[in-house]
Protein backbone atom coordinates (compact mmCIF):
# COMPACT_ATOMS: atom_id res chain seq x y z
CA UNK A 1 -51.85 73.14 -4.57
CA UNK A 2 -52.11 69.41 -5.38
CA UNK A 3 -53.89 68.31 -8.53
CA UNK A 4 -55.08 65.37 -9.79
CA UNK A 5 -56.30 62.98 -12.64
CA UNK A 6 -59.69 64.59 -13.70
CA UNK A 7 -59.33 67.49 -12.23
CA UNK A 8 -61.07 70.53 -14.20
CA UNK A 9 -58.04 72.92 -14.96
CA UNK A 10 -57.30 76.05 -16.89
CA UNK A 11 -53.88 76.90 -17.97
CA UNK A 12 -52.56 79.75 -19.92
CA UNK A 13 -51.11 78.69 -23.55
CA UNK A 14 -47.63 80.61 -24.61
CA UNK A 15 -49.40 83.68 -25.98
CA UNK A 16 -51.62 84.26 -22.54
CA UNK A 17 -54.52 82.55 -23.97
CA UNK A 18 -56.71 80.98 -21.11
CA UNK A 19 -57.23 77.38 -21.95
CA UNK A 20 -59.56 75.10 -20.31
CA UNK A 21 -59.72 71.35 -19.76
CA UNK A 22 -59.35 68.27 -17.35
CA UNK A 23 -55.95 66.54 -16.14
CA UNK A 24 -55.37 63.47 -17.77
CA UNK A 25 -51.48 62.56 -16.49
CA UNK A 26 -49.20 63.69 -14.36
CA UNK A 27 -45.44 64.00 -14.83
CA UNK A 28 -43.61 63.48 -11.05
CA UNK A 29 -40.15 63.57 -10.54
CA UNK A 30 -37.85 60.62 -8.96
CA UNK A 31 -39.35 61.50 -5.61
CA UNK A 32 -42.79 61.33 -6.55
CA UNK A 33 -43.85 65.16 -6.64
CA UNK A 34 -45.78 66.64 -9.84
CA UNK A 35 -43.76 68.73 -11.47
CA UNK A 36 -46.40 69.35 -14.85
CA UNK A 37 -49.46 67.96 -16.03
CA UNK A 38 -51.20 66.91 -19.22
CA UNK A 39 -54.36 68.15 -19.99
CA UNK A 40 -57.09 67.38 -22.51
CA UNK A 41 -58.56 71.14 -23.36
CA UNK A 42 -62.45 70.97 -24.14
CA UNK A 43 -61.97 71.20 -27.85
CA UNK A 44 -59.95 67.72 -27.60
CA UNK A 45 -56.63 69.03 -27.75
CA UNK A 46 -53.60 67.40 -25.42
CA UNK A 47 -50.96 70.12 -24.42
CA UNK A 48 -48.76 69.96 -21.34
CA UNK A 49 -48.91 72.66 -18.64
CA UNK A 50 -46.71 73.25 -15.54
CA UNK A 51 -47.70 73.76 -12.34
CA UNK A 52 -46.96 77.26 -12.53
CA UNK A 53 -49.56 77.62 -15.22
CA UNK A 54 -52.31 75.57 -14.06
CA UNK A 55 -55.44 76.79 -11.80
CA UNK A 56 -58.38 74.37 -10.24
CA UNK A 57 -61.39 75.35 -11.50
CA UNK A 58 -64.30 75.03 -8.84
CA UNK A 59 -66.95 72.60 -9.92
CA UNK A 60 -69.26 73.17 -7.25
């Protein structure tokens, strides 16, 4: 799945926590594929989440 800046996300934090938020950067490797994202959780909090952890939420 591809994601991108603003998307709505959730992510699970180290202890299985589901955390929810919107994409604010992505980190891509030397060919240009995202390989983890930063995300700004709803209670203003900036972690980083890898694309193994990370789940679209629908919006519509």
């Amino acid at each position: 799945m591809i994601f991108e800046i603003d998307d709505r996300v959730m992510c699970r934090d180290e202890g299985g926590e589901v955390l929810t938020g919107t994409i604010i950067f992505l980190n891509k490797n030397e060919y240009g594929e995202s390989t983890g994202y930063v995300v700004q959780l709803d209670d203003n909090r900036i972690i980083g989440c890898s694309r193994y952890q990370i789940a679209r939420i629908d919006t519509e």
